[in-house]
C-alpha atoms as a PDB file:
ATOM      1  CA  UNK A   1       0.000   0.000   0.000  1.00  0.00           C
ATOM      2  CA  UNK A   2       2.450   2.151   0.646  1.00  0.00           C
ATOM      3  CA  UNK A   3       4.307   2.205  -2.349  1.00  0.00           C
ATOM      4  CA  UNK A   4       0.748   3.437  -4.237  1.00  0.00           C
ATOM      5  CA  UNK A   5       1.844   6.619  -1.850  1.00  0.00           C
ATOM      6  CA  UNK A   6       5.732   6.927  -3.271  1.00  0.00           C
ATOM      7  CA  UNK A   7       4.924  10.510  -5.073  1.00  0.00           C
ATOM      8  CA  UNK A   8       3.012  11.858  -2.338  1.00  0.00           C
ATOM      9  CA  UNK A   9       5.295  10.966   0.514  1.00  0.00           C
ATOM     10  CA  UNK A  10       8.048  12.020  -1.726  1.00  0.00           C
ATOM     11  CA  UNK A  11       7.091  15.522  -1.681  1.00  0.00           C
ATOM     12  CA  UNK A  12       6.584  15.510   1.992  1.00  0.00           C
ATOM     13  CA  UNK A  13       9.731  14.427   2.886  1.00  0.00           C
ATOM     14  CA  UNK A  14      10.962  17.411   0.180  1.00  0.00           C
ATOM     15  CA  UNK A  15       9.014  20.278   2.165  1.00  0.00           C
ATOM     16  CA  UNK A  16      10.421  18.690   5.571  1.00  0.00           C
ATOM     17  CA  UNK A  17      14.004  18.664   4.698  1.00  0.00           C
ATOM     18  CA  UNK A  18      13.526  22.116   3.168  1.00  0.00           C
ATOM     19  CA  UNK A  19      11.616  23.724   5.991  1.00  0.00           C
ATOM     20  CA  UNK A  20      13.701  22.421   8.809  1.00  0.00           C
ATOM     21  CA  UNK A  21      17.368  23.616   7.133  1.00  0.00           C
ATOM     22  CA  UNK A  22      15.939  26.679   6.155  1.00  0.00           C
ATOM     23  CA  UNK A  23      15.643  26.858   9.505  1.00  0.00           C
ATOM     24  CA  UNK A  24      18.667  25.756  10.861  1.00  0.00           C
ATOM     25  CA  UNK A  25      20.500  28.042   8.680  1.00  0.00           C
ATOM     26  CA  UNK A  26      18.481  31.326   9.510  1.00  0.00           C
ATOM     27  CA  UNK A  27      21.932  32.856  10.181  1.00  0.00           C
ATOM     28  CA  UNK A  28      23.519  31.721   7.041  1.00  0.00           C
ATOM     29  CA  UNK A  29      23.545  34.029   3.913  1.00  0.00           C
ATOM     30  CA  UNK A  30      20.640  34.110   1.608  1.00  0.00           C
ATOM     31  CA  UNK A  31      22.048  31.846  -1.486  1.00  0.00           C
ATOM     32  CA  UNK A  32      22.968  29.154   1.160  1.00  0.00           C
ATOM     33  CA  UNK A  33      20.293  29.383   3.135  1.00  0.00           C
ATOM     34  CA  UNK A  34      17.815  28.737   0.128  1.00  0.00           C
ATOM     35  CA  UNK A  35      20.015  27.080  -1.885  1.00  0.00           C
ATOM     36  CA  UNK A  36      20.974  24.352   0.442  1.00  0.00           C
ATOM     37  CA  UNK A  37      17.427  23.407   1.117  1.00  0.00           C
ATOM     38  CA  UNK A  38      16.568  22.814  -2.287  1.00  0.00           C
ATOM     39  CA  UNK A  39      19.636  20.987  -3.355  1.00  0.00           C
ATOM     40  CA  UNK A  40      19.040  18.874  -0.126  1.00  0.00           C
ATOM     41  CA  UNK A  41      15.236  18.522  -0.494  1.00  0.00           C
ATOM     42  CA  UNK A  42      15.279  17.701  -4.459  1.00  0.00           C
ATOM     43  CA  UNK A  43      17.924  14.561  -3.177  1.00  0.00           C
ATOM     44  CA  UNK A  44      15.441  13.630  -0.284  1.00  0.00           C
ATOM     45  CA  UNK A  45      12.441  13.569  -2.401  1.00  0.00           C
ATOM     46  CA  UNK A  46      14.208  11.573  -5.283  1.00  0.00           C
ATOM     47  CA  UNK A  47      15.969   9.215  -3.079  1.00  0.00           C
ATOM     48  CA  UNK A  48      12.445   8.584  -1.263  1.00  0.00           C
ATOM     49  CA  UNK A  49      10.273   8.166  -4.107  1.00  0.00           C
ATOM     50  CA  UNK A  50      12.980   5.503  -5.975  1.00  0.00           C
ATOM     51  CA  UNK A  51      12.838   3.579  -2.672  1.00  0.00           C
ATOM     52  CA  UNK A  52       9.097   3.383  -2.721  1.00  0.00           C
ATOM     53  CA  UNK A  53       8.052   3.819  -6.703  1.00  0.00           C
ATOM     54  CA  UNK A  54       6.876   0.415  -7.695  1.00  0.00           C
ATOM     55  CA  UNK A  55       7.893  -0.821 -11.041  1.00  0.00           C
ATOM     56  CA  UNK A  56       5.729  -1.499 -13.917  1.00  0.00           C
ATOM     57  CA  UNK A  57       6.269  -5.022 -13.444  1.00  0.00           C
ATOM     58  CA  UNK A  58       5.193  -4.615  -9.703  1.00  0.00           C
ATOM     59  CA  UNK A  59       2.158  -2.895 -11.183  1.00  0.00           C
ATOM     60  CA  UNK A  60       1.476  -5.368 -13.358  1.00  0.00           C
ATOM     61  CA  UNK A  61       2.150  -8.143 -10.437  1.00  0.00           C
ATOM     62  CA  UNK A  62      -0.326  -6.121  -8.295  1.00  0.00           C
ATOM     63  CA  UNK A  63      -3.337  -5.531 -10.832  1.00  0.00           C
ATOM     64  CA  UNK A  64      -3.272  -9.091 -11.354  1.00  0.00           C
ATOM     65  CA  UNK A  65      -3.508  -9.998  -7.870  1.00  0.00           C
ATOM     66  CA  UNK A  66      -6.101  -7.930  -7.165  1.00  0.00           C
ATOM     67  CA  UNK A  67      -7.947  -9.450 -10.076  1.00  0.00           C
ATOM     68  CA  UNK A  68      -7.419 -13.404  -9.241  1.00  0.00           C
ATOM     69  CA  UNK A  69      -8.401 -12.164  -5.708  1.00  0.00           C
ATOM     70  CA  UNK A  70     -11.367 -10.534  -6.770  1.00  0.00           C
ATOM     71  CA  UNK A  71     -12.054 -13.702  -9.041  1.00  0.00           C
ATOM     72  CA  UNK A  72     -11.405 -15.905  -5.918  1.00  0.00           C
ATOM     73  CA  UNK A  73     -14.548 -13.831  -4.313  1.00  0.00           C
ATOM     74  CA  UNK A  74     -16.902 -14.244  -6.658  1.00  0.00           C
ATOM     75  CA  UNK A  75     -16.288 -18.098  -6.732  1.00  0.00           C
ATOM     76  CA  UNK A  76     -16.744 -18.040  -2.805  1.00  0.00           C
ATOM     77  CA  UNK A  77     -20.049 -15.501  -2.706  1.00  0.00           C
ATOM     78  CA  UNK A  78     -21.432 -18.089  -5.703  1.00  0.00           C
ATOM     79  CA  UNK A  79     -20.856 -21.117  -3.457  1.00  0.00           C
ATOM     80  CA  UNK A  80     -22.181 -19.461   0.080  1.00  0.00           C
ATOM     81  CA  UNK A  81     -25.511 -19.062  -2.624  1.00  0.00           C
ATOM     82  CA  UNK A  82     -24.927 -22.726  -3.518  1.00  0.00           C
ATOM     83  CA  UNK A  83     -25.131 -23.943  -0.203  1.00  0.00           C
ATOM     84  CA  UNK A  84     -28.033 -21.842   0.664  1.00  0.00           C
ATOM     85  CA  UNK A  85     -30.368 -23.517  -2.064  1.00  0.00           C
ATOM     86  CA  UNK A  86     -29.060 -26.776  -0.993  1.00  0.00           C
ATOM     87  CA  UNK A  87     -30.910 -26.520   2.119  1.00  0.00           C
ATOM     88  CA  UNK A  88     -34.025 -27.057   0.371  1.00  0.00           C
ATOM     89  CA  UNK A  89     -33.045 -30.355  -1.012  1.00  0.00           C
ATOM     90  CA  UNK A  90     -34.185 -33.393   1.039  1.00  0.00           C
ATOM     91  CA  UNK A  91     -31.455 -36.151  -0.430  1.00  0.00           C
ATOM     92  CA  UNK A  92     -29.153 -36.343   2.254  1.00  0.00           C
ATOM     93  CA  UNK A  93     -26.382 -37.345  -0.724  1.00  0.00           C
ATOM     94  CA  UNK A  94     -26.843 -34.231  -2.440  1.00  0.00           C
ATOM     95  CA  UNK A  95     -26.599 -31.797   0.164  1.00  0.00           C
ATOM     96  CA  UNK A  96     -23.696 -33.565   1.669  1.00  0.00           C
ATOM     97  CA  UNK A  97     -22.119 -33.250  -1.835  1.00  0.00           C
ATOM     98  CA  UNK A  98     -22.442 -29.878  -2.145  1.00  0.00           C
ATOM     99  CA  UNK A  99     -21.533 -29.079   1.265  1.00  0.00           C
ATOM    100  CA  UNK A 100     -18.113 -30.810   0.853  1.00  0.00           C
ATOM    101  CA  UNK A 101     -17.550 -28.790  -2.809  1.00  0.00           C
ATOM    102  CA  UNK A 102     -18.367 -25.414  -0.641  1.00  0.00           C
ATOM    103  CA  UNK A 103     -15.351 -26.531   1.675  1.00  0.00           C
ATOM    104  CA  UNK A 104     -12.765 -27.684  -1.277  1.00  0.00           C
ATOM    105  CA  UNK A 105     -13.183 -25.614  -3.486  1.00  0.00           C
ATOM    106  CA  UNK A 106     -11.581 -22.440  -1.432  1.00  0.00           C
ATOM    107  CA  UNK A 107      -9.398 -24.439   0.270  1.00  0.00           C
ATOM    108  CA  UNK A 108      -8.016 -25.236  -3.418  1.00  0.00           C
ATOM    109  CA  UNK A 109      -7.881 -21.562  -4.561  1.00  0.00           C
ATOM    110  CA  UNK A 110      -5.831 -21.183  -1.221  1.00  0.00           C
ATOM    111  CA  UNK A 111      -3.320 -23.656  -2.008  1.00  0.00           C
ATOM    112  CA  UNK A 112      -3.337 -22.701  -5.624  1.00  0.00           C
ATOM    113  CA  UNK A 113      -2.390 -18.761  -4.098  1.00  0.00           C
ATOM    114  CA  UNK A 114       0.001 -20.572  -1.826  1.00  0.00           C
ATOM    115  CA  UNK A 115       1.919 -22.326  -4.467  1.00  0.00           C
ATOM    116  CA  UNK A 116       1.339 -21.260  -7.822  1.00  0.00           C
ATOM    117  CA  UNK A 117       0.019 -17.706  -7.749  1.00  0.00           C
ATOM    118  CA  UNK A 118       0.679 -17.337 -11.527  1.00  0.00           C
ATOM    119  CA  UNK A 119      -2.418 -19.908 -11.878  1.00  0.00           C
ATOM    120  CA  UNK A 120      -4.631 -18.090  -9.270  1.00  0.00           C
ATOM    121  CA  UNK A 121      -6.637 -16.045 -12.048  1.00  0.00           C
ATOM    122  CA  UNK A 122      -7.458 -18.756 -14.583  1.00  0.00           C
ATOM    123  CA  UNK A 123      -8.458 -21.243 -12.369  1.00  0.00           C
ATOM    124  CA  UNK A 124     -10.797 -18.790 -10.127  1.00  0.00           C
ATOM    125  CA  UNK A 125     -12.080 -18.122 -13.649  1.00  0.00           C
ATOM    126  CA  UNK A 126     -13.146 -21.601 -14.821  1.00  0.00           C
ATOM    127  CA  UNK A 127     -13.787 -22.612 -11.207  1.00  0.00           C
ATOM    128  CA  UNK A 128     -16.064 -19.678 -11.510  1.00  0.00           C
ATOM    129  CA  UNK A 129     -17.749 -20.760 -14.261  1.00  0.00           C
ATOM    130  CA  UNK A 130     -18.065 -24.432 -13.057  1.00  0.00           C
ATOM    131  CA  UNK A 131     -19.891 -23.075  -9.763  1.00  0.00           C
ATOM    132  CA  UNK A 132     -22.139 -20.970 -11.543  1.00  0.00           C
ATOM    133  CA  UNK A 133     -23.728 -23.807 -13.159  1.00  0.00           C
ATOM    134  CA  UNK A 134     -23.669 -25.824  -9.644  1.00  0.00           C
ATOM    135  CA  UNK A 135     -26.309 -23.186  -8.388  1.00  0.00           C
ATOM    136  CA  UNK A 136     -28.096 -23.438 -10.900  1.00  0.00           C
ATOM    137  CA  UNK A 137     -28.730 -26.717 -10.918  1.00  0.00           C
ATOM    138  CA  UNK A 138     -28.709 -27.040  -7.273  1.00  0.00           C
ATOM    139  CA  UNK A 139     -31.905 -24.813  -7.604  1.00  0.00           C
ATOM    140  CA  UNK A 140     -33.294 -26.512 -10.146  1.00  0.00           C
ATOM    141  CA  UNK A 141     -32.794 -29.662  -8.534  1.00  0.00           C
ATOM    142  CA  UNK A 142     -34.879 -28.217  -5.467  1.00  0.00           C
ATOM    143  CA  UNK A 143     -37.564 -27.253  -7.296  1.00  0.00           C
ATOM    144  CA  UNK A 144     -37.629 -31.150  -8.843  1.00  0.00           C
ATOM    145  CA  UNK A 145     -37.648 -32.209  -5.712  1.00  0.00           C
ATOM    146  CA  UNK A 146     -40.197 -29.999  -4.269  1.00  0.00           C
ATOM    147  CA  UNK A 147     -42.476 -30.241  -7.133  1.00  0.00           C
ATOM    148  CA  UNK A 148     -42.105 -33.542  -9.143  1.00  0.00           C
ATOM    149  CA  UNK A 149     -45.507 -33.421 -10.664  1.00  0.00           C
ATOM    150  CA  UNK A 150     -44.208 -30.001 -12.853  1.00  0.00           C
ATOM    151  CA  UNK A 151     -41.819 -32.034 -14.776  1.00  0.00           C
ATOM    152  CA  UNK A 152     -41.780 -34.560 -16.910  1.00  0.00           C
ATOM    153  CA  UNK A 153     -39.861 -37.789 -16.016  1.00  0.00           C
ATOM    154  CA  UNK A 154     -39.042 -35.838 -12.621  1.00  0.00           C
ATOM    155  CA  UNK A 155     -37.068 -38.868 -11.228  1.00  0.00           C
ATOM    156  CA  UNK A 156     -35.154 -39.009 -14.468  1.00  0.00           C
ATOM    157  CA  UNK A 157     -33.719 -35.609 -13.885  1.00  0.00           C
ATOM    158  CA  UNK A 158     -33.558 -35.523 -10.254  1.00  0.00           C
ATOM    159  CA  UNK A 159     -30.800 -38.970 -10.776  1.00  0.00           C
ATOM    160  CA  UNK A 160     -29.013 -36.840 -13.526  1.00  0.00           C
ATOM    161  CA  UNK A 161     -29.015 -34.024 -10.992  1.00  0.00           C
ATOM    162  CA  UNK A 162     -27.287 -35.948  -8.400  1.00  0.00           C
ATOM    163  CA  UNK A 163     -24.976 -37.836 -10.741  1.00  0.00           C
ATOM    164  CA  UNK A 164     -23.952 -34.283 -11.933  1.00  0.00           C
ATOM    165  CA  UNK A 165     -23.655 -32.910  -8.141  1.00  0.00           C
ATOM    166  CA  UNK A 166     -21.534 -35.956  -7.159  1.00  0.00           C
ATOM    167  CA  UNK A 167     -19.228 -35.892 -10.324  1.00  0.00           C
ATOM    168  CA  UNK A 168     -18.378 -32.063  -9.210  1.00  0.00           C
ATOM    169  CA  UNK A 169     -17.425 -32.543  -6.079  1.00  0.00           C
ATOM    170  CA  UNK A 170     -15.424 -35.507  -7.339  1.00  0.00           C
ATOM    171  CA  UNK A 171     -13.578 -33.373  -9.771  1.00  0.00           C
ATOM    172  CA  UNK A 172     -13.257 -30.508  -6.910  1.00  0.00           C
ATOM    173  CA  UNK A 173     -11.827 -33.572  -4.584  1.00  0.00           C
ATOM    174  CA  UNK A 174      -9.192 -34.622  -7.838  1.00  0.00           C
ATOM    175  CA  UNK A 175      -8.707 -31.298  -8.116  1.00  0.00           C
ATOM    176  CA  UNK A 176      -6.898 -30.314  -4.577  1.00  0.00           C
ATOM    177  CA  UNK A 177      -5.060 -34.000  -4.397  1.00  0.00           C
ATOM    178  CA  UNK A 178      -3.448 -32.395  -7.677  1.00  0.00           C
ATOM    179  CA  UNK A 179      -2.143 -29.495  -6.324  1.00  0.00           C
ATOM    180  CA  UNK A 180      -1.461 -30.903  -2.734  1.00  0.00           C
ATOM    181  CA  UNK A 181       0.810 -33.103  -4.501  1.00  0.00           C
ATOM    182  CA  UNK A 182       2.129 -30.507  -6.247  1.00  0.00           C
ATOM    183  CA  UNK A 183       0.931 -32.105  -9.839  1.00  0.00           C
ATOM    184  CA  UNK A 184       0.181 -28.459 -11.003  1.00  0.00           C
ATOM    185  CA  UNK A 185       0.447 -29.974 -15.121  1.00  0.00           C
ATOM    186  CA  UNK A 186      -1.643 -32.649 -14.274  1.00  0.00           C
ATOM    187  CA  UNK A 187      -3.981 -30.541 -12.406  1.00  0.00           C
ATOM    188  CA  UNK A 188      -4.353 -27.775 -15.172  1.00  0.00           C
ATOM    189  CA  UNK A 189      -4.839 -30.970 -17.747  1.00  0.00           C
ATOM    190  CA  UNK A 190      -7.635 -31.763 -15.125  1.00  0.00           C
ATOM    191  CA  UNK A 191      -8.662 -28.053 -15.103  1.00  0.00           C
ATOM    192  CA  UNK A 192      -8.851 -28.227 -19.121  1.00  0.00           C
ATOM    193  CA  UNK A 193     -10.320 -31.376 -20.020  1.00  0.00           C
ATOM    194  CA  UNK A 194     -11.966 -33.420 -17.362  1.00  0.00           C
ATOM    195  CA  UNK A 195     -14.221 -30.920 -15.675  1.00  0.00           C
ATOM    196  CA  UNK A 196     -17.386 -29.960 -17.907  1.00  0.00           C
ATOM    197  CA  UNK A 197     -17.565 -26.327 -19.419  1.00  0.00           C
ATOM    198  CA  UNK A 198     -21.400 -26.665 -17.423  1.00  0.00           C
ATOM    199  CA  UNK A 199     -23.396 -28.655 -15.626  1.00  0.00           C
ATOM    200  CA  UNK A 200     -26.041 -29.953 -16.937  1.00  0.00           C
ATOM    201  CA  UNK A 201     -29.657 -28.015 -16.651  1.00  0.00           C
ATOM    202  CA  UNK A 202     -32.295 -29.700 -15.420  1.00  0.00           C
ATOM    203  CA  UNK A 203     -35.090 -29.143 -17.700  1.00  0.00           C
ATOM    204  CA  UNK A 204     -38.368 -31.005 -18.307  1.00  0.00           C
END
């Protein structure tokens, strides 16, 4: 934070070392008494703002990880949502599913921070994505449940629901073995291929 401050602090430090030596030399004569400050202040200032100036690459390190941490958010305010709707749902197996994917799923994005920060931003991303569709389906598969006799083949979708439910918290589970072994190509092959672009909707 404080190097977002370098300029500011910079000039602060200038109008210190100025004001106190003009000071100090109040006896002196007026080109050294002016001219000293300056001289001294310009070198405080500069030598203060290199020491706190981030680079562009900092900036660029910085932006990013305010991004993945942003992305890391969403994916955590999407499953506290999930987890809500899954209250609804009577099958013990589902909501004990989707329970465990609320808890992995972070603690993944944790590790991932942990170890591999450079990976932090796409995976939040397609674990975003991936979560999205888990609450929407969770709700859907509420509403099934709920009210059977508004869809067609109703027991037909609710097993496709819970096949989908358990195969994403099976690929969350894969997931975090991956990088707790530190498997990080094998994970982001996981990341790629395995995991569906969606879950399923439940529709009919």
């Amino acid at each position: 934070m404080i190097r977002r401050l370098a300029a500011p602090l910079a000039i602060l430090v200038a109008i210190a070392v100025f004001v106190v030596l003009f000071l100090l030399l109040s006896g002196a004569g007026p080109a050294l008494r002016l001219g000293a400050p300056v001289l001294l202040a310009a070198v405080a200032a500069t030598g203060t703002y290199l020491m706190l100036a981030r680079s562009e690459h900092q900036l660029q390190a910085d932006d990013y990880s305010s991004d993945a941490r942003a992305r890391v958010r969403e994916v955590e305010a999407t499953l506290q949502k999930t987890g809500t709707a899954a209250r609804r749902i009577r099958d013990p197996q589902v909501r004990a599913a989707v329970a465990r994917a609320g808890e992995v799923v972070p603690e993944l994005l944790d590790r991932i921070a942990e170890t591999q920060p450079s990976s932090l931003y796409s995976s939040a991303a397609r674990f975003g994505g991936h979560v999205t569709s888990l609450l929407g389906l969770v709700e859907k598969y509420a509403d099934i449940e709920q009210h059977p006799e508004y869809y067609t083949e109703a027991p037909r979708l609710l097993a496709d629901g819970r096949a989908a439910v358990e195969r994403f918290d099976q690929f969350a589970l894969d997931s975090i073995r991956l990088v707790t072994q530190g498997d990080m190509a094998e994970y982001q092959a996981n990341l790629d291929t395995v995991a569906p672009p969606e879950l399923p909707t439940l529709e009919g």
